[in-house]
Protein backbone atom coordinates (compact mmCIF):
# COMPACT_ATOMS: atom_id res chain seq x y z
CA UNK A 1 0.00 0.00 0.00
CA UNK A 2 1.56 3.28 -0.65
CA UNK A 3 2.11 5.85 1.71
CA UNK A 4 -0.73 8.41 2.49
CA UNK A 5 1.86 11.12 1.52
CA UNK A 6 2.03 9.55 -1.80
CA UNK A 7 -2.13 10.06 -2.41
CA UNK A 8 -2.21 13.07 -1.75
CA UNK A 9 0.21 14.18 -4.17
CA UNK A 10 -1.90 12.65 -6.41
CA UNK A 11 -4.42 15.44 -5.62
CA UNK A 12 -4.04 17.99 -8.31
CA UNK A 13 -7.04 20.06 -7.43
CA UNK A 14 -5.43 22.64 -4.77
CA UNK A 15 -2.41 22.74 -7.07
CA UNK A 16 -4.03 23.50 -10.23
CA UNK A 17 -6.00 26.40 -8.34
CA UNK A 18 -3.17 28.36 -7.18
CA UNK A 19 -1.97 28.47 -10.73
CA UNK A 20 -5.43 29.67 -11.73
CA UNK A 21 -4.93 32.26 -8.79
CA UNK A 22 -1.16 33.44 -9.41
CA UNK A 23 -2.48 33.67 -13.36
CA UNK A 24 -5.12 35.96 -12.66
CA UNK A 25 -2.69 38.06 -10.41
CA UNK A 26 0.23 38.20 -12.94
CA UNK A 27 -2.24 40.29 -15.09
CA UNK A 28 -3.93 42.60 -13.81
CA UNK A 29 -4.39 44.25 -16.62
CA UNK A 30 -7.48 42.09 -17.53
CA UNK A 31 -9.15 42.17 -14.52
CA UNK A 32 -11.20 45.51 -15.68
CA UNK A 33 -12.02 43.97 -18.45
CA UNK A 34 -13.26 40.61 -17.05
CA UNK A 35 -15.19 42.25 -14.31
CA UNK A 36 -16.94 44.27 -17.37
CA UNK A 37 -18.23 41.88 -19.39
CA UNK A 38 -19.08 39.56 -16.21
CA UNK A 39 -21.34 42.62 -14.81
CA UNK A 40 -23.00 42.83 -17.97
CA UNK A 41 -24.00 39.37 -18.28
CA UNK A 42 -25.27 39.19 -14.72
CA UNK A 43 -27.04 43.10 -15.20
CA UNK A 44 -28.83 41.45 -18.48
CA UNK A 45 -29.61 37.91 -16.52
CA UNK A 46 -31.25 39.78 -14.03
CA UNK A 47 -33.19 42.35 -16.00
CA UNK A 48 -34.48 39.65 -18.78
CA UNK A 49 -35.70 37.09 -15.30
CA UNK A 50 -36.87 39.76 -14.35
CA UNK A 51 -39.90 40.22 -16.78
CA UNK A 52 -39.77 43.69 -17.06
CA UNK A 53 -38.73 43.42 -20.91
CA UNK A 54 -41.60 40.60 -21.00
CA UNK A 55 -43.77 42.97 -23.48
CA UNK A 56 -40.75 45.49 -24.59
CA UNK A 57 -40.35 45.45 -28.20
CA UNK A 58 -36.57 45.35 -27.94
CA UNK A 59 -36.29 42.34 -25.78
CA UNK A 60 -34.16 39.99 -28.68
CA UNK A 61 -31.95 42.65 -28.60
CA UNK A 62 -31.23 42.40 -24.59
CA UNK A 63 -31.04 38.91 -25.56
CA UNK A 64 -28.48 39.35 -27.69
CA UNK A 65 -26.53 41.41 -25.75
CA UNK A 66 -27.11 38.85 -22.71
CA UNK A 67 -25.30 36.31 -25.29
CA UNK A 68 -22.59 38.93 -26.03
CA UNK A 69 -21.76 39.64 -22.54
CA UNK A 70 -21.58 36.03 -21.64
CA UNK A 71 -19.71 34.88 -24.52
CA UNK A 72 -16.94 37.04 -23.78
CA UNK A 73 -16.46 36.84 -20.05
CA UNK A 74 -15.92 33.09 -20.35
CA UNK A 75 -13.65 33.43 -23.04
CA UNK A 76 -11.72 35.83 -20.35
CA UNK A 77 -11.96 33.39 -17.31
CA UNK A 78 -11.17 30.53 -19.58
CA UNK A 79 -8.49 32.15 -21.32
CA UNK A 80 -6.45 34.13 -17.65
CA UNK A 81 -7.63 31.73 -15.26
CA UNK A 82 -8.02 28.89 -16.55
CA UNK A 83 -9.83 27.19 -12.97
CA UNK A 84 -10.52 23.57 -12.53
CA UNK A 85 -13.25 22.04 -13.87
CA UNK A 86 -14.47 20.71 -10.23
CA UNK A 87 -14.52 24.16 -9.48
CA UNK A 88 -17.30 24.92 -11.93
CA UNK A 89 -19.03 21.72 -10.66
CA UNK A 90 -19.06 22.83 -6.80
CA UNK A 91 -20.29 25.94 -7.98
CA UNK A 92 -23.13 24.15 -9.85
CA UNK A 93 -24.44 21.90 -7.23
CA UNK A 94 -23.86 23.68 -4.04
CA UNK A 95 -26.43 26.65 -6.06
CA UNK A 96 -28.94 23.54 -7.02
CA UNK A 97 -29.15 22.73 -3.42
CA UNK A 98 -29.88 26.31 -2.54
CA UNK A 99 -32.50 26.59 -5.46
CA UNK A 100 -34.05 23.31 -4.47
CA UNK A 101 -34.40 25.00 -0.61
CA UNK A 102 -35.96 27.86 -2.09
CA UNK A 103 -38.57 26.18 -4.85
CA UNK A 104 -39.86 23.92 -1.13
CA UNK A 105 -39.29 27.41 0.78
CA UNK A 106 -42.16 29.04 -2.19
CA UNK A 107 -44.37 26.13 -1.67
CA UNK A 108 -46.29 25.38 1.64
CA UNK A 109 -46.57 21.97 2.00
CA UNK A 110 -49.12 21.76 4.58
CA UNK A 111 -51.74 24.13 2.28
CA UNK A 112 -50.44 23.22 -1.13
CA UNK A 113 -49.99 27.38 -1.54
CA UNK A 114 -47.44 28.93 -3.95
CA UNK A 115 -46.13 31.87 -2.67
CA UNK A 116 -42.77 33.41 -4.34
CA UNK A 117 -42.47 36.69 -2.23
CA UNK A 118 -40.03 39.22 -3.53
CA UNK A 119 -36.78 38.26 -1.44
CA UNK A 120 -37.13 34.47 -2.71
CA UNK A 121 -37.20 35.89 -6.54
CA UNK A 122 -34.24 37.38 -6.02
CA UNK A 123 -32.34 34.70 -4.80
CA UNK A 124 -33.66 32.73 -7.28
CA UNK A 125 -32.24 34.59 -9.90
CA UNK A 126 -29.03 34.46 -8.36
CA UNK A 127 -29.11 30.78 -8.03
CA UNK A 128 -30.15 30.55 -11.79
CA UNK A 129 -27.12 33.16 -12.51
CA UNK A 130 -24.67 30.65 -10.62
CA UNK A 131 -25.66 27.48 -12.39
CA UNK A 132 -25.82 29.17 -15.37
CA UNK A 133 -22.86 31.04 -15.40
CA UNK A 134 -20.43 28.25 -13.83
CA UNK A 135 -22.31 25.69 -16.42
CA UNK A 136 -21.42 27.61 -19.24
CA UNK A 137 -17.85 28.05 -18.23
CA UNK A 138 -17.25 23.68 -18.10
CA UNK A 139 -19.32 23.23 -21.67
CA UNK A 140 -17.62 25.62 -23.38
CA UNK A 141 -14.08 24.28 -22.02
CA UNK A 142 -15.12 20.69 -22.64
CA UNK A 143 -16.00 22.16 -26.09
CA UNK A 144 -12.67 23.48 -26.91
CA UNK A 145 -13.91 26.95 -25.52
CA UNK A 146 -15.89 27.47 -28.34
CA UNK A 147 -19.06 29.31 -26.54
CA UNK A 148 -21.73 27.94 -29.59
CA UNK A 149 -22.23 24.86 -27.50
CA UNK A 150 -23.72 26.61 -24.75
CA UNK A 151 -26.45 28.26 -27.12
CA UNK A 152 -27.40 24.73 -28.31
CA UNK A 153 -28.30 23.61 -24.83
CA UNK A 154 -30.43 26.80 -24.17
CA UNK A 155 -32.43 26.25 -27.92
CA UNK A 156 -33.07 22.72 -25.94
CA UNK A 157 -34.10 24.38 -23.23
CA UNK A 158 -36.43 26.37 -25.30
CA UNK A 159 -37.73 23.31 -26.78
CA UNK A 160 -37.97 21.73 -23.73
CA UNK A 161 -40.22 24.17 -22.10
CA UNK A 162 -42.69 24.36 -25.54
CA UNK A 163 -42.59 20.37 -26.51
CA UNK A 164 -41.87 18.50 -23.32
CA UNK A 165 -42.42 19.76 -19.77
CA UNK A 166 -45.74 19.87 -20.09
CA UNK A 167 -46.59 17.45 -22.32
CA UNK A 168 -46.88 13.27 -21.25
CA UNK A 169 -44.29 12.05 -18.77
CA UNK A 170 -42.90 9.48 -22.08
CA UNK A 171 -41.37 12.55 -23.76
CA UNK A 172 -39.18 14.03 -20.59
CA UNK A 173 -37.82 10.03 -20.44
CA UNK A 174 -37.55 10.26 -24.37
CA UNK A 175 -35.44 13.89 -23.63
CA UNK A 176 -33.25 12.50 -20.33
CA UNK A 177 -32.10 9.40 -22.53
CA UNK A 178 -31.01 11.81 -25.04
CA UNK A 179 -29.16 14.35 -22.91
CA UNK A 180 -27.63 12.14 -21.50
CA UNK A 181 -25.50 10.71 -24.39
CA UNK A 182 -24.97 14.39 -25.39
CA UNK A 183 -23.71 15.08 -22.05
CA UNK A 184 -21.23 11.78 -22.27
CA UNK A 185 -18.92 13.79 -24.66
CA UNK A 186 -19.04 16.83 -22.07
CA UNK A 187 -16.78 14.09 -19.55
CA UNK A 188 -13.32 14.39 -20.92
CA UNK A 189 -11.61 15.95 -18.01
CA UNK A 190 -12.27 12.47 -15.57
CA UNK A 191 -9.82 11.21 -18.05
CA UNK A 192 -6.59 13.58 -16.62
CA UNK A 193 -7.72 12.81 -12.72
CA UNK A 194 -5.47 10.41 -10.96
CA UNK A 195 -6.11 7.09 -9.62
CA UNK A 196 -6.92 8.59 -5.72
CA UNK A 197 -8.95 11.91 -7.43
CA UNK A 198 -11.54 9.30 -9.18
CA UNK A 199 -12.32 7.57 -6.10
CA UNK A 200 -12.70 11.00 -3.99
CA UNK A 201 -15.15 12.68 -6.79
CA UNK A 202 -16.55 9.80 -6.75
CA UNK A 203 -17.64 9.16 -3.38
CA UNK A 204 -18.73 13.16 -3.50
CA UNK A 205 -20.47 12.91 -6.47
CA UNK A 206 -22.24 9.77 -5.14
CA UNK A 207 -23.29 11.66 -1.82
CA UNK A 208 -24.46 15.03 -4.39
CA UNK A 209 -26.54 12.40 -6.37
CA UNK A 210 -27.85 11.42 -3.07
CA UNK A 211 -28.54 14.90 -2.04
CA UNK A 212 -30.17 16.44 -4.85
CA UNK A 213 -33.55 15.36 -5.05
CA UNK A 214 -36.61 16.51 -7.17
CA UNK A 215 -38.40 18.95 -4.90
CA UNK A 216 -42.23 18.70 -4.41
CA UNK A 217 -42.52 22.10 -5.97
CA UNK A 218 -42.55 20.45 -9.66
CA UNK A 219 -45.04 18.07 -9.25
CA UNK A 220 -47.54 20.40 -7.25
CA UNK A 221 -47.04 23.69 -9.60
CA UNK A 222 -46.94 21.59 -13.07
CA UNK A 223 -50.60 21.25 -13.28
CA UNK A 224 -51.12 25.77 -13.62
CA UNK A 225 -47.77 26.64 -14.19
CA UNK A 226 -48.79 26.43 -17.73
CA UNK A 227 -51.36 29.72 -17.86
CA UNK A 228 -49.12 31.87 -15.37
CA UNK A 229 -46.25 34.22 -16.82
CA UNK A 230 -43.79 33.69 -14.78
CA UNK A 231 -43.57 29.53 -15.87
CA UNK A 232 -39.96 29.63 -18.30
CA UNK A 233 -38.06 31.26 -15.38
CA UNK A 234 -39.91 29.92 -12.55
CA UNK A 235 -40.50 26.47 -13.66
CA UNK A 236 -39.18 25.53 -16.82
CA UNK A 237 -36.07 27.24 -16.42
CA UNK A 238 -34.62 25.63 -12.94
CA UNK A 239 -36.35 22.29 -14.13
CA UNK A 240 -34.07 21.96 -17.07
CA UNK A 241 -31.14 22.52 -14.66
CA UNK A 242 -32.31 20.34 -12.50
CA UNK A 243 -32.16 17.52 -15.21
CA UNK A 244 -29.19 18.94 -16.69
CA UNK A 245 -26.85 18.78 -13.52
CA UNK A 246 -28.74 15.17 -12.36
CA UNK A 247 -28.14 13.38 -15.73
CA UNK A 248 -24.58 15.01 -15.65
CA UNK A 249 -23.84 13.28 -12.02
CA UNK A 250 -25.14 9.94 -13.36
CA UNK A 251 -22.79 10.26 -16.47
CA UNK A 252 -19.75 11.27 -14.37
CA UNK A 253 -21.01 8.48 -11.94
CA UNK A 254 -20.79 5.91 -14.91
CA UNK A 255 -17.72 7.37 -16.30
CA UNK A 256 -15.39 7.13 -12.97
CA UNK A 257 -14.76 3.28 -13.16
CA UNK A 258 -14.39 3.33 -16.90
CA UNK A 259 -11.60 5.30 -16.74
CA UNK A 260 -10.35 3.78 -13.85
CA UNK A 261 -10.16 0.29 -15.94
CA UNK A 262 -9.05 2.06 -18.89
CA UNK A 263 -6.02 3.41 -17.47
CA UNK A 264 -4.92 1.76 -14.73
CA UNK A 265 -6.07 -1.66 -14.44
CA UNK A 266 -3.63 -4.45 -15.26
CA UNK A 267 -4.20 -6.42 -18.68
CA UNK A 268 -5.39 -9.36 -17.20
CA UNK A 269 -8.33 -7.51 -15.52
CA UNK A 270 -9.50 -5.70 -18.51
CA UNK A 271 -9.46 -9.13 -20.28
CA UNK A 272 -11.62 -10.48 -17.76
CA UNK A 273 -13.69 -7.36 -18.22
CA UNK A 274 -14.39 -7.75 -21.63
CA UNK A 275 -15.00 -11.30 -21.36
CA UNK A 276 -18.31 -10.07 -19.32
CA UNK A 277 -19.15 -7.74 -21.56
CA UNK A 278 -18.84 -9.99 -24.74
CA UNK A 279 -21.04 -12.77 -23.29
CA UNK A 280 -21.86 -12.94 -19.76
CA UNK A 281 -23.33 -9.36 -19.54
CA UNK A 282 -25.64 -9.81 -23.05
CA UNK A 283 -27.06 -13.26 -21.44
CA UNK A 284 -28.50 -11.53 -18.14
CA UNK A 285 -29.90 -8.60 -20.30
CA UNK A 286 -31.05 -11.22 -22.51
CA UNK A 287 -32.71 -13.29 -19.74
CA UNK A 288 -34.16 -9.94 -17.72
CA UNK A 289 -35.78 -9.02 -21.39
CA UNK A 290 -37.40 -12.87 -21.79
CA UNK A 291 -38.66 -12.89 -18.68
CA UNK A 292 -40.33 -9.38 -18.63
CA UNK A 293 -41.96 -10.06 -21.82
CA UNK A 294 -43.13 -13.41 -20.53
CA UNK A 295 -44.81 -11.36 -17.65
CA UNK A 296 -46.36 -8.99 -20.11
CA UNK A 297 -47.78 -12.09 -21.77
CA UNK A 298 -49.16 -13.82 -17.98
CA UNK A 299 -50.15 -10.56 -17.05
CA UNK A 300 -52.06 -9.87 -20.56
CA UNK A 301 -53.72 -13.06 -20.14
CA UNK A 302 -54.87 -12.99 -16.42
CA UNK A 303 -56.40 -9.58 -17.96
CA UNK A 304 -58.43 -11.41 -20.41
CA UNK A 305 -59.84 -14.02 -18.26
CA UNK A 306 -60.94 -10.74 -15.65
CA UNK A 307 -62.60 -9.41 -18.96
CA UNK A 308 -64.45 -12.23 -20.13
CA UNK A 309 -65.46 -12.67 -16.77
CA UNK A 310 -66.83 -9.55 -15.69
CA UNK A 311 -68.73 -9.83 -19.11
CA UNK A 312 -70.18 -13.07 -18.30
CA UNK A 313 -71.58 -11.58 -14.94
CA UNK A 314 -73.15 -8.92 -15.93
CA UNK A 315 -74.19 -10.31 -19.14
CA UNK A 316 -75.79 -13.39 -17.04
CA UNK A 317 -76.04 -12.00 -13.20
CA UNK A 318 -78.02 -15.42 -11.92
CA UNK A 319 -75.17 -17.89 -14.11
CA UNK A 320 -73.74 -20.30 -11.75
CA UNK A 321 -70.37 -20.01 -12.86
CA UNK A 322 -69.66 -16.77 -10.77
CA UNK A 323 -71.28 -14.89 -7.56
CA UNK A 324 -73.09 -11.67 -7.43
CA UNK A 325 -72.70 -10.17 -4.16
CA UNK A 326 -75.09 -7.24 -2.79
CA UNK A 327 -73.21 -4.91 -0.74
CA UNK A 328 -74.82 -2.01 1.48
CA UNK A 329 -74.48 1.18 0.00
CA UNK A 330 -72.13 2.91 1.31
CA UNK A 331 -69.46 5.99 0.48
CA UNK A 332 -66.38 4.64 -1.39
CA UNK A 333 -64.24 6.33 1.52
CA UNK A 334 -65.93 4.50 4.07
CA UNK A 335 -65.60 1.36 2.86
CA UNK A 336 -62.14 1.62 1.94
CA UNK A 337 -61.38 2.34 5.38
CA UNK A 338 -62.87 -0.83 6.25
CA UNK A 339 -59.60 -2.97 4.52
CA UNK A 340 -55.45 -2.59 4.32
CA UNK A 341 -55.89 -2.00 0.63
CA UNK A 342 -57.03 0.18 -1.53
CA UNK A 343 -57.01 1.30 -5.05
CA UNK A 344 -59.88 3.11 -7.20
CA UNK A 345 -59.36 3.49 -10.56
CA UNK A 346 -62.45 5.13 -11.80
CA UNK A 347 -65.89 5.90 -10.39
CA UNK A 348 -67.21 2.70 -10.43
CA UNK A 349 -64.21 0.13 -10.70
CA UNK A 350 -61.20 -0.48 -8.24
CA UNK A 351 -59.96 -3.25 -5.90
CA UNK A 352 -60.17 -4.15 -2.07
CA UNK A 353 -58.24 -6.40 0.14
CA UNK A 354 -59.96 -8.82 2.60
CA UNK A 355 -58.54 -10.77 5.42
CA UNK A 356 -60.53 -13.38 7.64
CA UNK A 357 -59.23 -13.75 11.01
CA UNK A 358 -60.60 -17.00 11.77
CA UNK A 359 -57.52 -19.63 11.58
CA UNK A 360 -54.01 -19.14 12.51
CA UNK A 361 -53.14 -18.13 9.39
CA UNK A 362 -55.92 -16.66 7.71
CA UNK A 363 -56.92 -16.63 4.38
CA UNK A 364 -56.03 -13.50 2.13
CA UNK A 365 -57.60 -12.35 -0.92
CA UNK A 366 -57.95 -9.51 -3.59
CA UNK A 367 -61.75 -8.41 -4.81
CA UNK A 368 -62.35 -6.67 -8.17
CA UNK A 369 -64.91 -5.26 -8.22
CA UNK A 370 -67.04 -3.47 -10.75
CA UNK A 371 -70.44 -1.65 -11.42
CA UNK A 372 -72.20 -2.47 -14.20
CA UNK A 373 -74.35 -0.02 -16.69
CA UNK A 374 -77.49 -1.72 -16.64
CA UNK A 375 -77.55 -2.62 -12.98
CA UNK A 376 -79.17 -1.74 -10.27
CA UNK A 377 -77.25 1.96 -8.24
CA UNK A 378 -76.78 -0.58 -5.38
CA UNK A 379 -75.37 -3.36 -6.64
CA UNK A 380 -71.62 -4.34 -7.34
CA UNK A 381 -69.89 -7.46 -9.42
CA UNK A 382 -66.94 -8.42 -7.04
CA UNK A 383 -64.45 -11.05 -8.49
CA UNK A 384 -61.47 -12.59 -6.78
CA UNK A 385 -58.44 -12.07 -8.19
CA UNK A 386 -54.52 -12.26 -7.85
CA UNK A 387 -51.94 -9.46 -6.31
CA UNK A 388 -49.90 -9.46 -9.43
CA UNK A 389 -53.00 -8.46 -12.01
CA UNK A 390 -53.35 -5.13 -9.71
CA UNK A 391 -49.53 -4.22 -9.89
């Protein structure tokens, strides 16, 4: 084992940023110039989130010069300072964490109320500023530091907000899938980490992924954030950061022991690593696929039989094939109370659980039942059926 001295040599980080400090001291001539162009972009963030230029005619051309003014203070950072790319990262996720707080701090849980009082907006427009800004900075340095990479990911975002967010939950899967094989190519500096750095980011990237978690302010604002004004910067906007920075953890998350086969694992253990991935691998995938589709196929069939049988019932109610069982008429809350399950999936249809307690282990079933159209308002067709069909 080699000495702990020895690791943390191996820990370029804290090097690498005092060469991005003593390169930003050794000319100071730039500084005016970088704290210019960084004002501007964070004077035009601020006045375009803040909708005051919502029905200005000249609003594309604030746009513009929001583009300008961003363009050209990362080209300065990038091209004095130079920082680490972890740095940008930090930056990132530590202002997620803070716009996550805020998004649950807007939204009473107890009442359901949204409530974004002035002091919140303004933090979170400098949250959005942060991410933004230090997310620009590691795509345009992972593209070479050309900047037209970062106005590809905000025409997403645009589509995103018009095509997907509020559209069926099938599309934003559709959209992550694809992100995240764009974002794959966005990875390249894990490859210059050493051996100790790649297990360090990623224990802390495991414990971010852990951290950052959806907030309850989507799901409870998605269903009128649609008709209000303030939904591309208040939802849409931190939504497609929140995917962008969560899909980017899972990549870097994925990418971590990949490179720390690919360049330092002996021969014989990448051999053996292939050798999974050429057959062993493609068999369980194969046999996980078979045996899904073969519960498709049980559970398609179980389906049937509940069809044809609720059809026979209530086609012939006095049939002695199945029973018809008159229940008092009661609300469907109150009776639900009355068992451990419960699941109602429309008006008239949904499923109970029954338990008797007379044996030492007592029987346990699942009842379907079902109104039909041409009976009676107080009648129900109740039919026994498995766990699995109700999964």
């Amino acid at each position: 084992m080699r000495p702990l001295e020895q690791q943390l040599s191996e820990i370029t980080f804290f090097s690498r940023f005092r060469e991005g400090v003593k390169r930003f001291q050794s000319s100071p001539e730039s500084h005016r110039s970088m704290a210019f162009f960084l004002a501007g972009f964070l004077a035009f963030f601020l006045l375009i989130g803040s909708g005051i230029l919502r029905q200005s005619t000249g609003q594309w051309f604030f746009l513009f010069a929001l583009f300008y003014f961003w363009a050209r203070s990362n080209r300065s950072i990038l091209r004095i300072i130079q920082p680490p790319e972890e740095l940008y990262l930090l930056v990132f996720f530590l202002a997620m964490l803070l716009e996550n707080g805020i998004l649950n701090r807007a939204l009473s849980l107890d009442s359901g109320e949204f409530s974004f009082s002035f002091p919140l907006r303004v933090f979170h427009s400098l949250n959005l500023f942060l991410m933004v800004w230090s997310g620009g900075l590691l795509l345009t340095r992972e593209n070479g530091g050309k900047f037209r990479i970062v106005v590809y990911y905000w025409l997403g975002l645009v589509v995103a907000h018009k095509l997907i967010f509020f559209t069926h939950p099938f599309n934003t899967v559709i959209f992550l899938i694809f992100l995240f094989f764009i974002l794959l190519k966005r990875t390249r500096w894990v490859e210059e980490l050493s051996r100790v750095e790649l297990g360090l980011y990623f224990v802390l990237f495991r414990i971010f992924s852990l951290k950052l978690r959806q907030p309850a302010f989507y799901s409870a604002v998605k269903p009128f954030a649609k008709q209000s004004d303030l939904t591309f910067y208040v939802y849409s906007f931190p939504l497609f950061l929140y995917y962008l920075g969560k899909t980017y953890l899972l990549v870097v998350l994925i990418r971590i022991p990949l490179v720390l086969v690919y360049n330092f694992a002996p021969i014989s253990r990448k051999l053996w690593i292939a050798t999974l991935f050429q057959s062993t691998i493609p068999q369980i995938i194969q046999m996980v696929v078979l045996l899904f589709i073969f519960y498709l196929f049980v559970s398609g069939w179980q389906a049937n039989i509940l069809r044809q049988n609720i059809y026979n019932l209530i086609k012939n109610p006095d049939g002695t094939s199945s029973t018809t069982l008159w229940l008092k008429k009661v609300p469907m809350e109150e009776l639900f109370n009355e068992t451990d399950y419960q699941q109602a999936f429309s008006r008239n249809m949904g499923a109970l659980f029954f338990h008797e307690d007379t044996s030492a282990s007592p029987p346990q079933f699942y009842l379907y039942f079902a109104r039909g159209g041409k009976a009676e308002s107080d009648s129900l067709y109740v039919l026994s059926v498995d766990s699995a069909f109700l999964n």
